[in-house]
Structure formats: C-alpha cells, structure tokens
N, C-alpha and C. Protein backbone atom coordinates (compact mmCIF):
# COMPACT_ATOMS: atom_id res chain seq x y z
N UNK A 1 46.03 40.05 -22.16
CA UNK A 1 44.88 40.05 -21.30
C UNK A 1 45.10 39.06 -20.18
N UNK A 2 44.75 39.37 -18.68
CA UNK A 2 45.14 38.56 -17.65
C UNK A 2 43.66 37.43 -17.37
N UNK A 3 43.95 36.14 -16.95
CA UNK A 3 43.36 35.76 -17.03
C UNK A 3 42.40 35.33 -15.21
N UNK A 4 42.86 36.96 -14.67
CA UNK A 4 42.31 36.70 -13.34
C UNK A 4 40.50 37.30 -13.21
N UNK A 5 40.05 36.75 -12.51
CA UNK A 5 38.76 37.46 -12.57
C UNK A 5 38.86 38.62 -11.48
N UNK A 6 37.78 39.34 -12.16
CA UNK A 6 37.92 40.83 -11.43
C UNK A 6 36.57 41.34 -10.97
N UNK A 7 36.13 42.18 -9.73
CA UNK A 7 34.94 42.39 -9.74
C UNK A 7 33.97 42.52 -11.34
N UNK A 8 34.68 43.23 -12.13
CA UNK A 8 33.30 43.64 -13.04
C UNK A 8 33.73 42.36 -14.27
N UNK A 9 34.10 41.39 -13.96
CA UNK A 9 34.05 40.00 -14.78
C UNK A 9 32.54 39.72 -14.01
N UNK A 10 31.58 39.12 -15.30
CA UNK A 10 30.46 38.81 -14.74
C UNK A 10 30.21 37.64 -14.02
N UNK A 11 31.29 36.48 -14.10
CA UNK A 11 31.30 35.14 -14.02
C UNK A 11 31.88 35.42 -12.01
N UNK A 12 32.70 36.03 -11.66
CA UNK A 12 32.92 36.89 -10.39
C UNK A 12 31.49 36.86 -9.31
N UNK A 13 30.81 37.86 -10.46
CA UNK A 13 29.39 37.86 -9.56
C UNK A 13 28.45 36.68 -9.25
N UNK A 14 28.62 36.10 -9.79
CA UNK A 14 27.73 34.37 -9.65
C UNK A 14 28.20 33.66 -8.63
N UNK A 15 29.72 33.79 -8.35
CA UNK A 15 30.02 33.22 -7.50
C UNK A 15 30.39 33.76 -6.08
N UNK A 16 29.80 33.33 -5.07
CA UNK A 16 29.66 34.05 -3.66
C UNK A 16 30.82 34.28 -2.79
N UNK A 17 32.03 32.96 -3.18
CA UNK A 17 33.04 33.02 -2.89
C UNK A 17 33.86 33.57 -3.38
N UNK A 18 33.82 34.16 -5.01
CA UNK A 18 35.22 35.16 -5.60
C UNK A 18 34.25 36.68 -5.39
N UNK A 19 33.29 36.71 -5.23
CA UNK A 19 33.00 38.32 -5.59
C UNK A 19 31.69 38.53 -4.51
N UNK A 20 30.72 39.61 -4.46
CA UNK A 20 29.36 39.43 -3.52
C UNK A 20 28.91 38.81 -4.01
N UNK A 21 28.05 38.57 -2.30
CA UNK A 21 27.10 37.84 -2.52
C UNK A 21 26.44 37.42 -1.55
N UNK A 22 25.94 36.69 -0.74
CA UNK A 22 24.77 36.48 0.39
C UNK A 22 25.95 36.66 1.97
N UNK A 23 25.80 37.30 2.82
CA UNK A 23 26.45 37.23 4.07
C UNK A 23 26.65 36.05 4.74
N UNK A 24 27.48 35.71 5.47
CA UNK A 24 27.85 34.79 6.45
C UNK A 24 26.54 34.56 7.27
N UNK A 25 26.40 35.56 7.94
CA UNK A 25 25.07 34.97 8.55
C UNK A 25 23.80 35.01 7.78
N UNK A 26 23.89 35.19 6.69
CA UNK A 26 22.75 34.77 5.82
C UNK A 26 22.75 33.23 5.38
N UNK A 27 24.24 33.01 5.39
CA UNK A 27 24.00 32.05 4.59
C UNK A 27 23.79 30.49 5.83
N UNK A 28 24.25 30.95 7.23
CA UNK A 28 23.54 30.32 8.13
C UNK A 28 22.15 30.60 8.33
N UNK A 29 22.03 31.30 7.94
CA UNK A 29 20.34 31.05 8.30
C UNK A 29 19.46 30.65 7.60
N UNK A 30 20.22 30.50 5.91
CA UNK A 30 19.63 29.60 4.83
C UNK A 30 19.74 27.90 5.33
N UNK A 31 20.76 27.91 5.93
CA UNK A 31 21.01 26.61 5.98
C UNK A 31 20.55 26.08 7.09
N UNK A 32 19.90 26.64 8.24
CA UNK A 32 19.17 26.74 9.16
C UNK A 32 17.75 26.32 8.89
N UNK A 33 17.27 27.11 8.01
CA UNK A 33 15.85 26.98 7.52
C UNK A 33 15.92 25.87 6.65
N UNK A 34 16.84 25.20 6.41
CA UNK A 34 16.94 24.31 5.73
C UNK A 34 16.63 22.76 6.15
N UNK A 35 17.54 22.80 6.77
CA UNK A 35 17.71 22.05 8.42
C UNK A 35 15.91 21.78 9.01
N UNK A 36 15.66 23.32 8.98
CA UNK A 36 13.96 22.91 9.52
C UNK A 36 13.43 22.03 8.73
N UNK A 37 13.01 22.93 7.49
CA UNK A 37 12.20 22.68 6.42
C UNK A 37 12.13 21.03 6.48
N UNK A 38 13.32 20.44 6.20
CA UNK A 38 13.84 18.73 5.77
C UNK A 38 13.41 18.32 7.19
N UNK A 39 13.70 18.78 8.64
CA UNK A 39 13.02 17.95 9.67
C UNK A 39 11.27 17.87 9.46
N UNK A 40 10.99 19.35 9.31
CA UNK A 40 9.65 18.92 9.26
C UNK A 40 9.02 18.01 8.13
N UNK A 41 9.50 17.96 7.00
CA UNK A 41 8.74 17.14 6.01
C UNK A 41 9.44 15.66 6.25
N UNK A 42 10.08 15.00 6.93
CA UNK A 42 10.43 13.71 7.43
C UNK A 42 9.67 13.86 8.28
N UNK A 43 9.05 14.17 9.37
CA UNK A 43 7.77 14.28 10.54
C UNK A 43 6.92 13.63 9.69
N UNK A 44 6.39 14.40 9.20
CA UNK A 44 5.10 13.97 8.61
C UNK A 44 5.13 13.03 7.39
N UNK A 45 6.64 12.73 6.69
CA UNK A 45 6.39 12.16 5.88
C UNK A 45 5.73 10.93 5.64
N UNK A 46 5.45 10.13 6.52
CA UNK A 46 4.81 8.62 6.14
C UNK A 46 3.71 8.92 7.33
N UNK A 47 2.48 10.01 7.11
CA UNK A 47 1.29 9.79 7.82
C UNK A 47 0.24 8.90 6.74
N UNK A 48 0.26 9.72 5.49
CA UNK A 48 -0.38 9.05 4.83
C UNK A 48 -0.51 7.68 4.54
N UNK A 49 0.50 7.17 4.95
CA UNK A 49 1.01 5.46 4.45
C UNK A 49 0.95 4.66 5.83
N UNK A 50 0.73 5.41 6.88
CA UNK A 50 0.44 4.78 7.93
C UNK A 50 -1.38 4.97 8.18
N UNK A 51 -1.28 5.82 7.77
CA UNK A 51 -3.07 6.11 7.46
C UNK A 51 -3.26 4.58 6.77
N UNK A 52 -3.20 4.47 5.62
CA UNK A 52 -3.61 3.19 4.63
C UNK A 52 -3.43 2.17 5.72
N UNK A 53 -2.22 2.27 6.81
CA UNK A 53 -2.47 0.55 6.95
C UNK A 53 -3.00 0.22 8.09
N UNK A 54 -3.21 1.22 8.70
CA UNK A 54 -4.47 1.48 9.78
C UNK A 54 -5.61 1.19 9.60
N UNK A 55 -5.77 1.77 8.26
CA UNK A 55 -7.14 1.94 7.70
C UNK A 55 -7.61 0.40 6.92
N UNK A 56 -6.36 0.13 6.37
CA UNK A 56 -6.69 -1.99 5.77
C UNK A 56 -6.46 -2.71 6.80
N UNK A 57 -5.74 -2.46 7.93
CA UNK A 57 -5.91 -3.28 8.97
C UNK A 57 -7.55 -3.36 9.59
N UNK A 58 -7.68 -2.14 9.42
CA UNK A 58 -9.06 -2.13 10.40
C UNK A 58 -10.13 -3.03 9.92
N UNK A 59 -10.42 -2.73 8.29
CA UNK A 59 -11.10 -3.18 7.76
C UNK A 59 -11.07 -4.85 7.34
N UNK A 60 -10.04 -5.06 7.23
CA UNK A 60 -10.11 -6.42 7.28
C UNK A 60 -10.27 -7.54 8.45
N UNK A 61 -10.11 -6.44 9.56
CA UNK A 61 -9.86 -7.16 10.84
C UNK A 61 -11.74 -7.54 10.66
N UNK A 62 -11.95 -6.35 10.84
CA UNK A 62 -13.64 -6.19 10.75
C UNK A 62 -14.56 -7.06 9.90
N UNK A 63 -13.85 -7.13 8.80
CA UNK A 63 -14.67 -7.77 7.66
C UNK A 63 -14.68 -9.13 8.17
N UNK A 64 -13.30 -9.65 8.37
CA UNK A 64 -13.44 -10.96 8.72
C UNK A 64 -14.20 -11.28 10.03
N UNK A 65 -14.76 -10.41 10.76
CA UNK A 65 -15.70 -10.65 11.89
C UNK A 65 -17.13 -10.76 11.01
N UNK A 66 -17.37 -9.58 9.95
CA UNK A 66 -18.42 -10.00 9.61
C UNK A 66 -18.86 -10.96 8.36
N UNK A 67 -17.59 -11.22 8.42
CA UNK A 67 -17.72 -12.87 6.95
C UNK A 67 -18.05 -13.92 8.01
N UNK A 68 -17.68 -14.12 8.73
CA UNK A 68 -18.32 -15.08 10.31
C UNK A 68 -19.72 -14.82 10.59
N UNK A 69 -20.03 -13.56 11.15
CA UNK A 69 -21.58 -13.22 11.15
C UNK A 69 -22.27 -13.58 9.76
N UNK A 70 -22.11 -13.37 8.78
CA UNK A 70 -22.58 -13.13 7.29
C UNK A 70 -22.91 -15.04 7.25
N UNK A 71 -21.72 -15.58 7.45
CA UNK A 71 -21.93 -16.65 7.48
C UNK A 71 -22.76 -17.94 8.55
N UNK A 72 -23.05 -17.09 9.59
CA UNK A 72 -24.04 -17.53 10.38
C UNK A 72 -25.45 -17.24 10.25
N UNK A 73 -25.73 -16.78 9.02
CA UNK A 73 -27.29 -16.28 8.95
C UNK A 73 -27.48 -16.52 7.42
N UNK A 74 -26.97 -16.02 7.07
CA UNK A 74 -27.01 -16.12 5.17
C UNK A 74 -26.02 -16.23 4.38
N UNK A 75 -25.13 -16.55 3.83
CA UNK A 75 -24.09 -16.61 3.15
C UNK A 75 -23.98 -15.61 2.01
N UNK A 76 -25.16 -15.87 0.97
CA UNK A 76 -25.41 -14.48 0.15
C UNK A 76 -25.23 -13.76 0.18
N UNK A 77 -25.33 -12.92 1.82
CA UNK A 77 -25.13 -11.55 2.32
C UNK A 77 -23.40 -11.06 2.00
N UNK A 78 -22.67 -12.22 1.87
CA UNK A 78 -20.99 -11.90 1.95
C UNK A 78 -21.01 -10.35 0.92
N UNK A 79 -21.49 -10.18 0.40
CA UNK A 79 -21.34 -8.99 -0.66
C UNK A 79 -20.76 -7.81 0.00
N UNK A 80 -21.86 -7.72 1.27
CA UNK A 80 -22.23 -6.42 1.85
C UNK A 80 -21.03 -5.77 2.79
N UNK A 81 -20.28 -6.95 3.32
CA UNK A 81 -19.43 -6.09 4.06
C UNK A 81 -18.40 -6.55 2.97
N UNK A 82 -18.26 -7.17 2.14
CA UNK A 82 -17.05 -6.98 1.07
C UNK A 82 -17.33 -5.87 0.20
N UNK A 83 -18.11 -5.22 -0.32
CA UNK A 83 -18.14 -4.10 -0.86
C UNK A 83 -18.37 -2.75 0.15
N UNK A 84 -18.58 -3.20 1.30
CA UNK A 84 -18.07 -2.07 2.42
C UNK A 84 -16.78 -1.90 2.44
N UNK A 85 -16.13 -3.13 2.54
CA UNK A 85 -14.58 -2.71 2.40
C UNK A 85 -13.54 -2.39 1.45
N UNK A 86 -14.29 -2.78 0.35
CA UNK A 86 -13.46 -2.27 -0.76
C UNK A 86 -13.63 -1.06 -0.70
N UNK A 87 -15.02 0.02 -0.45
CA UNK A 87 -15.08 1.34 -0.57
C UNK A 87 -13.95 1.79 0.18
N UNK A 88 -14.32 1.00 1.43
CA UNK A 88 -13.24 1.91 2.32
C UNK A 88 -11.35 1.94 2.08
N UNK A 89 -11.46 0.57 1.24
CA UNK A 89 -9.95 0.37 0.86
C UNK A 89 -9.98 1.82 -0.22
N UNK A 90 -10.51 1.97 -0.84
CA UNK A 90 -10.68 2.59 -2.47
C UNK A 90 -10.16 4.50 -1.14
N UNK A 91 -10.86 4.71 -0.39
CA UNK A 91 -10.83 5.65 0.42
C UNK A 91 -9.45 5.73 0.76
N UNK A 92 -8.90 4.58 1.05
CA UNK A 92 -7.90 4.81 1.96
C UNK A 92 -6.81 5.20 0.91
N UNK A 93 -6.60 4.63 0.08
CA UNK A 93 -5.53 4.13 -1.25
C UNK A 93 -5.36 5.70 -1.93
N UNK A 94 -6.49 6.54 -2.24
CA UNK A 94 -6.86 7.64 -2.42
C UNK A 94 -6.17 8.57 -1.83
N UNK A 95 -6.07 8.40 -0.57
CA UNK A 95 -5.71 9.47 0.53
C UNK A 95 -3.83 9.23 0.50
N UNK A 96 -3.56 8.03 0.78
CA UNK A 96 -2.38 7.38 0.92
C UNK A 96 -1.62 8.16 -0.69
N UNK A 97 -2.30 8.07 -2.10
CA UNK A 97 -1.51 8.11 -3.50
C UNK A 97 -1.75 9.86 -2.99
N UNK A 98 -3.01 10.66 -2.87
CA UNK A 98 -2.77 11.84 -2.78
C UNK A 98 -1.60 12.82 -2.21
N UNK A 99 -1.83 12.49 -0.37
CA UNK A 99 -1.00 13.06 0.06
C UNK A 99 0.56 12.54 0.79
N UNK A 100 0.67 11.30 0.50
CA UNK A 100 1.70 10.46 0.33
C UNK A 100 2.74 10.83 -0.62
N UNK A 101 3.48 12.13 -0.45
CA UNK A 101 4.41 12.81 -1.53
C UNK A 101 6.00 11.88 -1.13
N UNK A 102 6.38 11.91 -0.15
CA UNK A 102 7.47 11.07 0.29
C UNK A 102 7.31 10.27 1.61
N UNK A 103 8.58 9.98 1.72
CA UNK A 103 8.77 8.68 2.74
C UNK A 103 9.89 8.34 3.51
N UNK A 104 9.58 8.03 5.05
CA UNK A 104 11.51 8.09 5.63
C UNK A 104 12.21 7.05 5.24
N UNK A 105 13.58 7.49 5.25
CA UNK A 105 14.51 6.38 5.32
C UNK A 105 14.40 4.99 5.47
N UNK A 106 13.95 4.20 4.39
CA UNK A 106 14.41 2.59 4.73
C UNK A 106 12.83 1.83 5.22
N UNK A 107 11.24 2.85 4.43
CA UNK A 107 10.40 2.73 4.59
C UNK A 107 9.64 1.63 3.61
N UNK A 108 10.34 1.35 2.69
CA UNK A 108 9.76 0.81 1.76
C UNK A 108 9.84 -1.12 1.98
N UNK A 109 11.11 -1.12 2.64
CA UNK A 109 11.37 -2.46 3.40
C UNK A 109 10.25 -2.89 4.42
N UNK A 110 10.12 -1.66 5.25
CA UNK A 110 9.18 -1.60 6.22
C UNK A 110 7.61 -2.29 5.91
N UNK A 111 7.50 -1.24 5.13
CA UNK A 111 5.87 -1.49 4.16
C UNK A 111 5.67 -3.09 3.62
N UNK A 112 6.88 -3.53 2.55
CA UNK A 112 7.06 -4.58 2.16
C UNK A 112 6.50 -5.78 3.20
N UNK A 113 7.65 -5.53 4.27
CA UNK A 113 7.66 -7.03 5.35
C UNK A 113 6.47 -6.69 5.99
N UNK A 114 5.71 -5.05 6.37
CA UNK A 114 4.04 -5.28 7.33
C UNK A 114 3.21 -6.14 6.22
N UNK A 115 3.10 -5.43 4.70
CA UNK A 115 2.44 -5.65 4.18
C UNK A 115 2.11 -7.44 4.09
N UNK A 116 3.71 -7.95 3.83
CA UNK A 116 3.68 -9.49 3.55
C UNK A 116 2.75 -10.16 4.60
N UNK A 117 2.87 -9.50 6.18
CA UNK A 117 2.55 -10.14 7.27
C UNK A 117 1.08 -10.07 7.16
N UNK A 118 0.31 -8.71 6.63
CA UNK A 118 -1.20 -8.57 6.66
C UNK A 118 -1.32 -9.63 5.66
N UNK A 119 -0.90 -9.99 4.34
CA UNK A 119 -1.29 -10.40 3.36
C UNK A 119 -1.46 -12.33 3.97
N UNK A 120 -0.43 -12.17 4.50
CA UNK A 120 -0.39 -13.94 4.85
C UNK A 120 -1.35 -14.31 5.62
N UNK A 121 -1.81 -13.27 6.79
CA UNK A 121 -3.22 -13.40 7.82
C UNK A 121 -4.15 -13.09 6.93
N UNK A 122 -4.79 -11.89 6.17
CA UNK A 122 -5.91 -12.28 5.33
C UNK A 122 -6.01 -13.39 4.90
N UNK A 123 -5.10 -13.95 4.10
CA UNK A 123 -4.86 -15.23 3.17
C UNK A 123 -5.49 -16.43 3.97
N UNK A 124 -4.93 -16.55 5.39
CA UNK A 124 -5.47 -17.47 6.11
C UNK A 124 -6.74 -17.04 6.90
N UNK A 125 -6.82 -15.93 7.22
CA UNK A 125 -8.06 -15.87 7.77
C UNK A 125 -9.32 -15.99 6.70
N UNK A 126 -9.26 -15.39 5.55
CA UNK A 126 -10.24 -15.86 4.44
C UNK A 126 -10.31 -17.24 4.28
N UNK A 127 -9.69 -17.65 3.84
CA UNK A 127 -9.46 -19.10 3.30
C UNK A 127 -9.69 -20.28 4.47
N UNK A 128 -8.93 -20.00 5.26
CA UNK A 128 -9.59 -21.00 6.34
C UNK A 128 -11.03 -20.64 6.79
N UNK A 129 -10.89 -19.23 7.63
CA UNK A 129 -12.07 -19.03 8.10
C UNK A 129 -13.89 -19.00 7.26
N UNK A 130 -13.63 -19.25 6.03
CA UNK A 130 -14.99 -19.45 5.33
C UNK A 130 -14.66 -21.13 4.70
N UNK A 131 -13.99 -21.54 4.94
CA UNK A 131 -13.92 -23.03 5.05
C UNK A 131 -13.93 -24.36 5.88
N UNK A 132 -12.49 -24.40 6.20
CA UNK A 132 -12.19 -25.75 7.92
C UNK A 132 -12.68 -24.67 8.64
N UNK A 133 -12.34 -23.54 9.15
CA UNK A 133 -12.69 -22.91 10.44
C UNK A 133 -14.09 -22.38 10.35
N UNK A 134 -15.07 -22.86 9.36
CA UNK A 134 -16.11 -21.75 9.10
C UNK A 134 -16.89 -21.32 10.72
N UNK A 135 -16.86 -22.17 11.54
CA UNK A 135 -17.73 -22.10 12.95
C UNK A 135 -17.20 -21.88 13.69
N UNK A 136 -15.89 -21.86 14.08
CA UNK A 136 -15.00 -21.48 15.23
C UNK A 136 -14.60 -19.93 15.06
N UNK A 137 -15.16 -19.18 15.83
CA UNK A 137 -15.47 -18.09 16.31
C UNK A 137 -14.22 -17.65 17.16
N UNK A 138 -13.37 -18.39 17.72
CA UNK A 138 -11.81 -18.03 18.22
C UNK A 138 -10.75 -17.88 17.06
N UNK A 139 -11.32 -19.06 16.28
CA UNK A 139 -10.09 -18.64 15.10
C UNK A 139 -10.12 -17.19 14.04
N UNK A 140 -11.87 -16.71 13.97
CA UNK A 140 -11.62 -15.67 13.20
C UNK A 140 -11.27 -14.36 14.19
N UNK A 141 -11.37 -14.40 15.24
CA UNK A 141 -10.43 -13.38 16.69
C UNK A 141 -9.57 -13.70 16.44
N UNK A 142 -9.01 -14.48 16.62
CA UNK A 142 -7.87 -14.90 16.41
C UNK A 142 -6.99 -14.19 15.49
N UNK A 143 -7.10 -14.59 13.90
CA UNK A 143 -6.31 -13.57 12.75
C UNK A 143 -6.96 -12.01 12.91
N UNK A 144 -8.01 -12.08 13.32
CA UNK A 144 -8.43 -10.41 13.56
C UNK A 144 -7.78 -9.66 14.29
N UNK A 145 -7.07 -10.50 15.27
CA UNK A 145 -6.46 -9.48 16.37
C UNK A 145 -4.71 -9.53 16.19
N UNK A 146 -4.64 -10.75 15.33
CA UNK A 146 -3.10 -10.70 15.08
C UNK A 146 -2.76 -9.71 13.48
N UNK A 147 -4.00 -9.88 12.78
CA UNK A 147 -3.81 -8.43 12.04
C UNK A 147 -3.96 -7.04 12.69
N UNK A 148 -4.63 -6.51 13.66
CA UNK A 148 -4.38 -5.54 13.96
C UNK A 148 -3.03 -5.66 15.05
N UNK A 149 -2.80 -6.52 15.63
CA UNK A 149 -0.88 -6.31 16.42
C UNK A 149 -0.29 -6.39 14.89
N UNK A 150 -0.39 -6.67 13.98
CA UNK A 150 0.35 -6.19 13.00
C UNK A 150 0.25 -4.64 12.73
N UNK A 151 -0.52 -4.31 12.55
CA UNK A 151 -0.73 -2.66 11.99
C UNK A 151 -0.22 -1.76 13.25
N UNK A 152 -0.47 -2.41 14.91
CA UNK A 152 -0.22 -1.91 15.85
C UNK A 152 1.82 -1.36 15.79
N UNK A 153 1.78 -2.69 15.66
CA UNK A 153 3.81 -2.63 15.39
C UNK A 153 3.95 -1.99 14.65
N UNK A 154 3.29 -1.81 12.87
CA UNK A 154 3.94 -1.43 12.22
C UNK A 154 3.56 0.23 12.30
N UNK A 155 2.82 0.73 12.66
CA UNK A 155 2.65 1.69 13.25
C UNK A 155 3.37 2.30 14.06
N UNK A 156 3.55 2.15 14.86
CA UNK A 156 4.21 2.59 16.33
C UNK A 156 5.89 2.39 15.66
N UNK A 157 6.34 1.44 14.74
CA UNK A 157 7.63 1.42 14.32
C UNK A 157 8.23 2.73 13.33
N UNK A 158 6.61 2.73 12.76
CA UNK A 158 6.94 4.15 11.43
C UNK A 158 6.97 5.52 12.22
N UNK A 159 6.20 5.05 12.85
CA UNK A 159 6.15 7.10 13.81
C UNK A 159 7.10 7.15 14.62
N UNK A 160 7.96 6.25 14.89
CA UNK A 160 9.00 6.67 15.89
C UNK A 160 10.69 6.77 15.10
N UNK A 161 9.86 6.38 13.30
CA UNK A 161 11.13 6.68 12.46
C UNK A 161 11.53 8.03 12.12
C-alpha cells in the first residue's frame, strides 16, 4: 500500500493545499474581511473605557466643586453630591464592564499611569481641600481642572491609538 495521499484519501480533503478547497480569490477575500473585521473592532475598542474616565473625571472634578459649596453653607449636606457621584460612578463602571469586551495595544499601561494621575489629584484635592485648603476657592479649581487636563490627555491619547 503507497503511502501517498490521493484525492479520495479523506485526510486530502481537509486540506486546501493537497486536494479542494476554497479558491485563491476566495481565500483573499477571507483574509480581506478579516483585515476589516480586526480594524473595525480596534476602532472602537476602548470607547467604553474612555467613556469611564470621562465620566470619573467629570464627576469628581464636579464633586469637588460641590464639597467647597457643601462646605460653605452646611457641612452635613457632603452626602448629597457624594452619593450623586457614586451613582454616577456605579453608571459608568456598568457601562465600561458591559460593553468594554477588549482593548488596544499597550492600553492597560495607559489606564494604569491616567488612573494613578486622577487618583493622586482626588487624594489631594479631597484631603487638602476639606481641610488646610477648606476656603480657598482657587485651590479646589485648581485640582478640578488639572483632573479634567488629565482625562483631556488621556483621552485624546486613547482615540488616536
């Protein structure tokens, strides 16, 4: 018995290169659509995750304007825009785990170092600003607006990945 394969060997037919099987220009145009498919889902892949930090930038920028107000009238009141923003964090986080299926190239570094940068301005804008800074009204602009040029960069850095 020879041990060459032959059309009616079944192991022949499986393979596209010893026996039929998809055309030359089929198989460019698989690989074509392929080509699409993978550009388009890198497009869109990190909307959702740029959504989230849009969306915690905003809110914290905000909150800390109104932990300043809150704190010029009643202090008690702090609840109200802190449980405004957790909803809206809870919203965002939601949207971000839902449709957040993947992510481009070398995004997770990205996220890491914005994230560290929001985390270090909350840190100080809370902490100072309802303490030494409680009355100075430049300093809570101040981290408010250097957290959103954070979200601004890191934004504009992810969509042009």
């Amino acid at each position: 018995m020879s041990n060459n394969s032959t059309p009616s060997d079944p192991s022949a037919q499986n393979n596209p290169a010893e026996g039929p099987g998809i055309s030359a220009q089929s198989a460019r145009d698989m690989l074509q659509e392929a080509g699409r498919l993978g550009a388009a889902s890198r497009a869109g892949a990190s909307w959702p995750h740029i959504t989230m930090l849009l969306g915690l930038s905003a809110i914290s920028s905000l909150s800390l304007i109104s932990f300043w107000l809150v704190g010029r009238f009643d202090q008690s009141l702090i609840s109200i825009p802190l449980i405004a923003m957790l909803i809206w964090l809870g919203i965002f986080m939601v949207v971000m785990m839902v449709f957040g299926r993947s992510t481009k190239q070398g995004f997770s570094k990205r996220w890491i170092r914005f994230m560290a940068i929001w985390a270090a301005l909350w840190i100080v804008g809370v902490g100072l600003g309802t303490t030494i800074a409680i009355d100075t009204l430049w300093f809570t602009l101040l981290v408010s607006g250097a957290i959103t040029l954070n979200a601004l960069v890191a934004t504009w850095l992810e969509a042009q990945k």
